[in-house]
C-alpha atoms as a PDB file:
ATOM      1  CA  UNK A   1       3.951 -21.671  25.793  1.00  0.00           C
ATOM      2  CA  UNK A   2       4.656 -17.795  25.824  1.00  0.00           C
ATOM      3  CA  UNK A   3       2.636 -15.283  24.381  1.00  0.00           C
ATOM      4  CA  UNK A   4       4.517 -14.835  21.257  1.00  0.00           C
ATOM      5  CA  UNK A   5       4.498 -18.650  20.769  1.00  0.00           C
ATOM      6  CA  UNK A   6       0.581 -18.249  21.035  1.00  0.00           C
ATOM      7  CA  UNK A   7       0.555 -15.199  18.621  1.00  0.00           C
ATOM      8  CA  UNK A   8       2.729 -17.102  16.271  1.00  0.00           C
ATOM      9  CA  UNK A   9       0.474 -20.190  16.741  1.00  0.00           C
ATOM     10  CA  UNK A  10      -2.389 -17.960  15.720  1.00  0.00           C
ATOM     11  CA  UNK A  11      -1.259 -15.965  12.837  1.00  0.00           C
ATOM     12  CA  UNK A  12      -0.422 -19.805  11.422  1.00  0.00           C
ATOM     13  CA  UNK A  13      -3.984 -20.837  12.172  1.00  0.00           C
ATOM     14  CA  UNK A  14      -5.202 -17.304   9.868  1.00  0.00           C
ATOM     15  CA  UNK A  15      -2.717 -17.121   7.465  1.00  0.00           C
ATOM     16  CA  UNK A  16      -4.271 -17.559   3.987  1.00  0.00           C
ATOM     17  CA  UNK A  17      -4.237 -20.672   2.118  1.00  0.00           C
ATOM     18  CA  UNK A  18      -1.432 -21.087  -0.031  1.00  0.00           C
ATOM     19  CA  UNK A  19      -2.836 -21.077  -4.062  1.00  0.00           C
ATOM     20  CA  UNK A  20      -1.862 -21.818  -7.290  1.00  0.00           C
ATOM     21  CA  UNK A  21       1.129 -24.573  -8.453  1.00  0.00           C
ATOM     22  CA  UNK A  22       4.288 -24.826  -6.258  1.00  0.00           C
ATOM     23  CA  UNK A  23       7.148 -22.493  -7.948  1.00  0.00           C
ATOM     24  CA  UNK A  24      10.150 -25.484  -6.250  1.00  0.00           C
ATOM     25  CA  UNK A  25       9.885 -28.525  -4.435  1.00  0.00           C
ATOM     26  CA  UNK A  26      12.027 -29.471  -1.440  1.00  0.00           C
ATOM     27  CA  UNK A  27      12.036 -33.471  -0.610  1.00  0.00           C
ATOM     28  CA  UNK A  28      13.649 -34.650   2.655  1.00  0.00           C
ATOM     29  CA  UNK A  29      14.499 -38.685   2.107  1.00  0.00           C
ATOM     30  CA  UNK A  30      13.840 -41.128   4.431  1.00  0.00           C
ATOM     31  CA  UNK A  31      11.723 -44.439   5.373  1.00  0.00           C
ATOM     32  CA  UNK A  32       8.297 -43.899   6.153  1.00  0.00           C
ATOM     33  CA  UNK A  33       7.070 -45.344   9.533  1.00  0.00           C
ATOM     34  CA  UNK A  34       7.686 -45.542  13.427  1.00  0.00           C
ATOM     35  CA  UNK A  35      10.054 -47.821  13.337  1.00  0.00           C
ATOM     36  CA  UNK A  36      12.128 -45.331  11.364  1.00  0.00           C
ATOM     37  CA  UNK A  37      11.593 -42.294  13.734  1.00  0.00           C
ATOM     38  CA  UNK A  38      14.873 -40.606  14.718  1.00  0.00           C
ATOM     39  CA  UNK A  39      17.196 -43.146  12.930  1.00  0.00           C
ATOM     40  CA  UNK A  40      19.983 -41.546  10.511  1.00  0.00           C
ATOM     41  CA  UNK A  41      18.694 -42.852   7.277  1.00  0.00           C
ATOM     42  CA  UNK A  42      15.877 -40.279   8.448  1.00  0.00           C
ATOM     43  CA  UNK A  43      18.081 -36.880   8.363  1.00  0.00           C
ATOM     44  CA  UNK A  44      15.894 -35.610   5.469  1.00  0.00           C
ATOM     45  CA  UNK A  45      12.817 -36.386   7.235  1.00  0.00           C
ATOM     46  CA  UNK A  46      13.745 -34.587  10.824  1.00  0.00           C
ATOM     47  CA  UNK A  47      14.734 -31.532   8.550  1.00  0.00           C
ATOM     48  CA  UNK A  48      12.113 -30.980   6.222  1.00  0.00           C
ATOM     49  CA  UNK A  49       9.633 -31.363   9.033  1.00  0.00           C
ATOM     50  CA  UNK A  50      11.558 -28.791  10.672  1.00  0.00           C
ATOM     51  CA  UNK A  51      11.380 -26.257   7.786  1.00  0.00           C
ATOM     52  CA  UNK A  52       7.713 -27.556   7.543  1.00  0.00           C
ATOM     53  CA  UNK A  53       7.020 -26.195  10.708  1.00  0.00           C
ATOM     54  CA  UNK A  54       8.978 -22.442  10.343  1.00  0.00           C
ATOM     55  CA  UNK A  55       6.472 -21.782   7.427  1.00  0.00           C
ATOM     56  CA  UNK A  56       3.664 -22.669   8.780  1.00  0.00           C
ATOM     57  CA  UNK A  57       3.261 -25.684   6.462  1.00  0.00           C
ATOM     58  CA  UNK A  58       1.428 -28.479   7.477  1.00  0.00           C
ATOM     59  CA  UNK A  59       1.760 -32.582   6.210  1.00  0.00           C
ATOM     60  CA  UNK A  60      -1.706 -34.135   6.060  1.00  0.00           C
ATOM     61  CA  UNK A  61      -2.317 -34.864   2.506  1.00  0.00           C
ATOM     62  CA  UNK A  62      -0.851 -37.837   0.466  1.00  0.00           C
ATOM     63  CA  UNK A  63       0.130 -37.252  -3.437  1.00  0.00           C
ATOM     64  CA  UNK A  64       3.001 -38.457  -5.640  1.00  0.00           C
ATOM     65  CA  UNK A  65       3.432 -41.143  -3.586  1.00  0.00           C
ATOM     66  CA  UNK A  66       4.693 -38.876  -0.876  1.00  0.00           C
ATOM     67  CA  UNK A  67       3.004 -37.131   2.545  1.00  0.00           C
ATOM     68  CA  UNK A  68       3.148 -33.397   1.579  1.00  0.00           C
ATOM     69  CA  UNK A  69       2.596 -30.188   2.102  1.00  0.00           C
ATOM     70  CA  UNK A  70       2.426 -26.604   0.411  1.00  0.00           C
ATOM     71  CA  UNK A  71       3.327 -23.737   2.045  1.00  0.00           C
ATOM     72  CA  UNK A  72       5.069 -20.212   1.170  1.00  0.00           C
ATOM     73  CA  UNK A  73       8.938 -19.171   1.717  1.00  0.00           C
ATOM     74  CA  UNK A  74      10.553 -15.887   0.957  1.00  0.00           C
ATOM     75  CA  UNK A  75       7.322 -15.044  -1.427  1.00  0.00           C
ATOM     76  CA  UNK A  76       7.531 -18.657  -2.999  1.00  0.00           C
ATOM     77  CA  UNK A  77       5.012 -21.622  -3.083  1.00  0.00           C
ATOM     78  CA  UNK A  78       6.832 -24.401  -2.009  1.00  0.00           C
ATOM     79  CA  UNK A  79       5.761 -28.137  -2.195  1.00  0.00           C
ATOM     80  CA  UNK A  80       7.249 -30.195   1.218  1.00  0.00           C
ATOM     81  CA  UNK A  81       7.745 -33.832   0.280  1.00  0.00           C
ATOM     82  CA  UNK A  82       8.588 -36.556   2.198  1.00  0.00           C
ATOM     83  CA  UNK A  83       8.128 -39.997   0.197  1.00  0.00           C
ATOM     84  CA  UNK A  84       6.984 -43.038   1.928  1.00  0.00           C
ATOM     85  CA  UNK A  85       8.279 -45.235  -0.986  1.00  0.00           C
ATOM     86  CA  UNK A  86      10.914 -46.387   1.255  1.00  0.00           C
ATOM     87  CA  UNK A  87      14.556 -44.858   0.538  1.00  0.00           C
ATOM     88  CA  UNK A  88      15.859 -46.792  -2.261  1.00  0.00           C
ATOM     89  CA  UNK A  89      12.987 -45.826  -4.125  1.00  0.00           C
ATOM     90  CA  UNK A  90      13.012 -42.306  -3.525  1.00  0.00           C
ATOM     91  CA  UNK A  91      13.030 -40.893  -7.072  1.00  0.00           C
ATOM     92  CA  UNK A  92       9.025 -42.591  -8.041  1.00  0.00           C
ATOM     93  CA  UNK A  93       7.835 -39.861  -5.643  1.00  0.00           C
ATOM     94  CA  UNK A  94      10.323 -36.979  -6.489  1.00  0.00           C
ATOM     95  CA  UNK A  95       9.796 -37.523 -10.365  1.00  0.00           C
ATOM     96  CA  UNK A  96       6.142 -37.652 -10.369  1.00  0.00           C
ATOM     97  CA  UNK A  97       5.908 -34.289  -8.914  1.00  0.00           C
ATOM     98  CA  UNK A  98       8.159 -32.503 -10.946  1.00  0.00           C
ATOM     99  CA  UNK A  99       6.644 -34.419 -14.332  1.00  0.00           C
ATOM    100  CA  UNK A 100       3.057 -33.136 -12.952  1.00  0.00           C
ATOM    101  CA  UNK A 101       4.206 -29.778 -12.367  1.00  0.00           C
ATOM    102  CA  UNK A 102       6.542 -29.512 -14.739  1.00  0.00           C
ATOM    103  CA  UNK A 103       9.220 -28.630 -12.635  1.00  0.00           C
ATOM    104  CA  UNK A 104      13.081 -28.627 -13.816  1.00  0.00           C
ATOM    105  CA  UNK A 105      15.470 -30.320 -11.583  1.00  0.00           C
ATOM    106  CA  UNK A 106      17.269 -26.990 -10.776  1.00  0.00           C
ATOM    107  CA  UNK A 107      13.879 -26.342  -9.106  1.00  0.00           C
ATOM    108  CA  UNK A 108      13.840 -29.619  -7.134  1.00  0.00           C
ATOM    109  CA  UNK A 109      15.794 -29.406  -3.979  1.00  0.00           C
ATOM    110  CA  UNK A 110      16.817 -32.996  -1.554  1.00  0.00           C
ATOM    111  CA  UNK A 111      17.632 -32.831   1.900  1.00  0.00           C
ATOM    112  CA  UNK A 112      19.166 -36.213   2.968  1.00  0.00           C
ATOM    113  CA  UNK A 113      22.047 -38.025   5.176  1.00  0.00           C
ATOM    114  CA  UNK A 114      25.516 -38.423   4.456  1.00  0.00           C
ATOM    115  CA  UNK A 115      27.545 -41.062   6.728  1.00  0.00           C
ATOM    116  CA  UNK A 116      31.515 -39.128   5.352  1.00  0.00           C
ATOM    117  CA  UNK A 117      30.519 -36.238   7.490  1.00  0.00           C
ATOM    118  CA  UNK A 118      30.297 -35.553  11.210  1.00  0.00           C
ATOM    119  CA  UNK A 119      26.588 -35.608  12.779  1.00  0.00           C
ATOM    120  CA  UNK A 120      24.951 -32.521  12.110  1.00  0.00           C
ATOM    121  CA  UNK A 121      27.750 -30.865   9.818  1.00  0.00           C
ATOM    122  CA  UNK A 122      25.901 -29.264   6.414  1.00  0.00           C
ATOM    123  CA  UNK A 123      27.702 -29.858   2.685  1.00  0.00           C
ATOM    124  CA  UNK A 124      25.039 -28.052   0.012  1.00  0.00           C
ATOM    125  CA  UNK A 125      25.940 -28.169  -3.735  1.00  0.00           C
ATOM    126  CA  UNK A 126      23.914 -26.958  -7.220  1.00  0.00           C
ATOM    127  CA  UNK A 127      24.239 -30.707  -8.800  1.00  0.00           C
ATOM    128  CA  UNK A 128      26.816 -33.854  -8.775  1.00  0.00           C
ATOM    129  CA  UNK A 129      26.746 -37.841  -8.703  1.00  0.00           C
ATOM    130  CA  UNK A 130      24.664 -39.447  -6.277  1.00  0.00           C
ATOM    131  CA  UNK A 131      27.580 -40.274  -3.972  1.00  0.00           C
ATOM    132  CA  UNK A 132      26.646 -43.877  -3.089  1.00  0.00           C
ATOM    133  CA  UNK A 133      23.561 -42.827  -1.822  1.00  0.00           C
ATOM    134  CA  UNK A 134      20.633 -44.875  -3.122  1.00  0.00           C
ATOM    135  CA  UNK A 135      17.666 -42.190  -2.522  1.00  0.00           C
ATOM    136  CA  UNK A 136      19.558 -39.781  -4.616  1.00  0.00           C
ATOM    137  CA  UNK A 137      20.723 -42.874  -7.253  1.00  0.00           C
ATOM    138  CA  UNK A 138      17.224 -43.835  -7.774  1.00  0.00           C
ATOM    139  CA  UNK A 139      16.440 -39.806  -8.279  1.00  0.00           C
ATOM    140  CA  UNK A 140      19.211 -39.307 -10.710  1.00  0.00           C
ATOM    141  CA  UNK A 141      18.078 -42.758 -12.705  1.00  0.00           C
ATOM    142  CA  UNK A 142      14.352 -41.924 -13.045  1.00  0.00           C
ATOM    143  CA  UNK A 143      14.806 -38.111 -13.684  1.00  0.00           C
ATOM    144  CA  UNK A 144      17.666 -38.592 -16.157  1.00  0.00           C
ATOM    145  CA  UNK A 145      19.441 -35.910 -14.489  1.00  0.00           C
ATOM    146  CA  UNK A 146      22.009 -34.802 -11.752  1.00  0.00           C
ATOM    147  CA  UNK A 147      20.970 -30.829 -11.967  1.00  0.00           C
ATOM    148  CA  UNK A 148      19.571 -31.431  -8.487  1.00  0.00           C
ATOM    149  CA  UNK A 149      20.435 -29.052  -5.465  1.00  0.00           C
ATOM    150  CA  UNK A 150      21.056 -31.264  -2.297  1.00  0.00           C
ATOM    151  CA  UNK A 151      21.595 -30.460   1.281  1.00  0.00           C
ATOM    152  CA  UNK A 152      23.799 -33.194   2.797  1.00  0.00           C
ATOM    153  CA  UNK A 153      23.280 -33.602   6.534  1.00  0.00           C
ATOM    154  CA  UNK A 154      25.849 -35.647   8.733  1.00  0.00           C
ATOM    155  CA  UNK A 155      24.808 -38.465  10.414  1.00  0.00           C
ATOM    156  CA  UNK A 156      28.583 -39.540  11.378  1.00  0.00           C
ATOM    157  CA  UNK A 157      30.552 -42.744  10.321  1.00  0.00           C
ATOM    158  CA  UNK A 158      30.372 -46.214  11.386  1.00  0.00           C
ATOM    159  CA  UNK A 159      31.847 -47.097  14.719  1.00  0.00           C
ATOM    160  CA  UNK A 160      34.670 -49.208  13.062  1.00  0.00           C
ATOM    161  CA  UNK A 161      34.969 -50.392   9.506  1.00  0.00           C
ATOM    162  CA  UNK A 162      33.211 -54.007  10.245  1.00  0.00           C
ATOM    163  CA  UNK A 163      30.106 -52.324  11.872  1.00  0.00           C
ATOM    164  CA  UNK A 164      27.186 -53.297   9.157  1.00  0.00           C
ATOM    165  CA  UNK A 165      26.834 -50.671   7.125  1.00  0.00           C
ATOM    166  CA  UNK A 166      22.302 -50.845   6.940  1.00  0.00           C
ATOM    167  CA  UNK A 167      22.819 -51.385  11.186  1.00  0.00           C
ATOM    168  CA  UNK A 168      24.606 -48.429  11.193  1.00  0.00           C
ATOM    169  CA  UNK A 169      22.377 -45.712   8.903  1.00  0.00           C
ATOM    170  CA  UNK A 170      18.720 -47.823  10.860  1.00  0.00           C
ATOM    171  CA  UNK A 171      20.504 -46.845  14.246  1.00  0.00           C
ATOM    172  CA  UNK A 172      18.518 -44.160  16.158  1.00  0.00           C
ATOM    173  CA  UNK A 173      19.915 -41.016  16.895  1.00  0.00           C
ATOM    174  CA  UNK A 174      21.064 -40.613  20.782  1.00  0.00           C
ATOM    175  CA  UNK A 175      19.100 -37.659  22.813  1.00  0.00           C
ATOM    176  CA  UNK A 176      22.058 -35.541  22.423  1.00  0.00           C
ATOM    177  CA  UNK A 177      22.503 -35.962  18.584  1.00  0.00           C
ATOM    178  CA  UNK A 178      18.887 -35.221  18.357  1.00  0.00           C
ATOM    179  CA  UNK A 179      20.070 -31.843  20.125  1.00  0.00           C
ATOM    180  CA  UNK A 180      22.688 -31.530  17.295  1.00  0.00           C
ATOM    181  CA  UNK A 181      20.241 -31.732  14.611  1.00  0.00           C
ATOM    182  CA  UNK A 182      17.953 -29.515  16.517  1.00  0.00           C
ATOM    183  CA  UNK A 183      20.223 -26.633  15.806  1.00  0.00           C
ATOM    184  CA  UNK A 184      21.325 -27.911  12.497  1.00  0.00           C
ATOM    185  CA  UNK A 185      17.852 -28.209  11.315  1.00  0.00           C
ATOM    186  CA  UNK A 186      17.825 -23.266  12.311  1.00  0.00           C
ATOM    187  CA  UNK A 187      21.050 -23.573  10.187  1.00  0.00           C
ATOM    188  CA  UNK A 188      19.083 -25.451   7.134  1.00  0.00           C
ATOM    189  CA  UNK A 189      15.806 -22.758   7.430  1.00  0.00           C
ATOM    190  CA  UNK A 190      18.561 -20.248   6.940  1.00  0.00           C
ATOM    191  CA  UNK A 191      19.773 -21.658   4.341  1.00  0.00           C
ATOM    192  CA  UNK A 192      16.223 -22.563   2.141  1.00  0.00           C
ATOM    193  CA  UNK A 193      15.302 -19.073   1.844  1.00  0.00           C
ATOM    194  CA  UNK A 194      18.991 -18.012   0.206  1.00  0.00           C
ATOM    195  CA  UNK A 195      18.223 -21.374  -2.226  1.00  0.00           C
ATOM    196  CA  UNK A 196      14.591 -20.326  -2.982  1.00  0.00           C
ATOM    197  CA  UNK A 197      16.083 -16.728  -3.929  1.00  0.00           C
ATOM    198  CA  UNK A 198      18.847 -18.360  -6.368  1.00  0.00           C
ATOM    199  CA  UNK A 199      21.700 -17.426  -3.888  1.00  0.00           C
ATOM    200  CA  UNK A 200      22.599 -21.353  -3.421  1.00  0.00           C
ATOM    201  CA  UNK A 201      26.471 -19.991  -3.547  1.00  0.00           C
ATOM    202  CA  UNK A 202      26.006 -17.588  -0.606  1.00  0.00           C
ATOM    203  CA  UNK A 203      24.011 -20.946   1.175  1.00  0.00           C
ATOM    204  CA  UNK A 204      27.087 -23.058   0.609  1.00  0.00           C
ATOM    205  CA  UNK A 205      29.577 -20.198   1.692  1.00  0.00           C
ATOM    206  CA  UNK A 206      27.592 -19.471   4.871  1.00  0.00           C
ATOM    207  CA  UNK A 207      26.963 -22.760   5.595  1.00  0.00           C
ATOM    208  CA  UNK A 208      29.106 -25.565   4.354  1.00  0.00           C
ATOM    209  CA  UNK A 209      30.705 -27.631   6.828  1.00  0.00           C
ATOM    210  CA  UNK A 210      29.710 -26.267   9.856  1.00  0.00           C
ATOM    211  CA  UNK A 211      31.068 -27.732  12.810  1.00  0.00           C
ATOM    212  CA  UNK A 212      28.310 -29.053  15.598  1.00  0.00           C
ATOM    213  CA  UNK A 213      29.207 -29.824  18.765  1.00  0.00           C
ATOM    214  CA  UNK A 214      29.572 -33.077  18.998  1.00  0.00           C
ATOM    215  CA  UNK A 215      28.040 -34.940  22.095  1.00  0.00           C
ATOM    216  CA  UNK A 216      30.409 -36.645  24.406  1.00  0.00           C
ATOM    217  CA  UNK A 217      28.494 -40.447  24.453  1.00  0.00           C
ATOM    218  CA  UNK A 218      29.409 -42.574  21.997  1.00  0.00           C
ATOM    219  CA  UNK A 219      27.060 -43.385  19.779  1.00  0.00           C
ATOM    220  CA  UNK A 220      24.152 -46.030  20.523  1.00  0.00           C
ATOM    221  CA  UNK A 221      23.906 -48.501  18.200  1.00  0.00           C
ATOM    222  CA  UNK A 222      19.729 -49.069  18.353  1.00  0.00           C
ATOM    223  CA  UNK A 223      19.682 -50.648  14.989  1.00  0.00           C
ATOM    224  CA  UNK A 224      16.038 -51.809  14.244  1.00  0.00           C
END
């Protein structure tokens, strides 16, 4: 660790405690549990503990159904949600936060995977249909609405059409996706802030569909 690492470290240790209601929320999907570390289904998860960790925020507490935590970005209070409902049932967690803090879906931002792009490329968008995904399904059902901003993170496409489909998104990440992500997960804290300050259209122009280099190994299939 290098000094500034240890000054950071500090000024994280004394920084104030964030107070008063969260002004968004930002949910990364996934399935709760070791068994789920580092697979694709778990996109959402490896980002929003990313982010997590560039404010300063830390998870600890459980609420809504969900491990959180509250933290502070671009002078907003920001509640970190990762729900431990299991994916399908994604939406019990996200709801009950925004119902208890009366937060519109426009204020309600989900990070999760999307198997139609390449690992690690970025699609963000202001609302639309839940895409097949059942995280976002089950979010759109209970909430009523599709007003949701979403950060779409490529996990890549099956092998070859016959490769199972639940296989496929419970596969773990090889080392040198994980790398991919690494750097995706700088290009998603650059693009939260712009979000949090209402500039979602400069997010998407800056950084829709970027290209990561993709790492030479095929693919490990690791299903669990």
């Amino acid at each position: 660790m290098s000094i500034f690492d240890i000054f950071k470290t500090l000024e994280q240790q004394n920084a104030p405690a964030v107070t008063g209601p969260p002004e968004f929320i930002i949910a990364g999907l996934g399935n709760i549990g070791e068994r789920y570390r580092n697979t694709r289904h778990n996109a959402g998860f490896i980002m929003i503990d990313a982010f997590a960790e560039q404010i300063g925020a830390k998870f600890g507490r459980h609420q809504f159904k969900a491990q959180i935590a509250q933290g502070e970005c671009n002078g907003k209070r920001v509640l970190l949600m990762k729900p431990d409902t299991l994916m399908n049932l994604s939406g019990q967690a996200v709801t009950e936060a925004m119902q208890f803090y009366q937060l519109p879906p426009e204020r309600t931002i989900i990070i999760y995977d999307d198997i139609n792009l390449d690992v690690g490329a970025l699609r963000i968008r202001k609302k639309g249909s839940d895409g097949g995904h059942n995280g976002i399904k089950n979010i759109i059902y209970l909430s009523g609405a599709d007003t949701f901003p979403r950060i779409r993170v490529g996990i890549g496409k099956k092998p070859h059409p016959d490769y199972d489909l639940a296989d496929w998104v419970l596969s773990v990440f090889t080392p040198e996706e994980m790398q991919t992500l690494a750097e995706t997960a700088k290009t998603v804290g650059e693009a939260l802030p712009m979000m949090l300050d209402g500039k979602t259209d400069l997010a998407m122009n800056r950084c829709n569909a970027v290209k990561k280099k993709q790492p030479q190994k095929p693919a490990e299939e690791g299903a669990i």
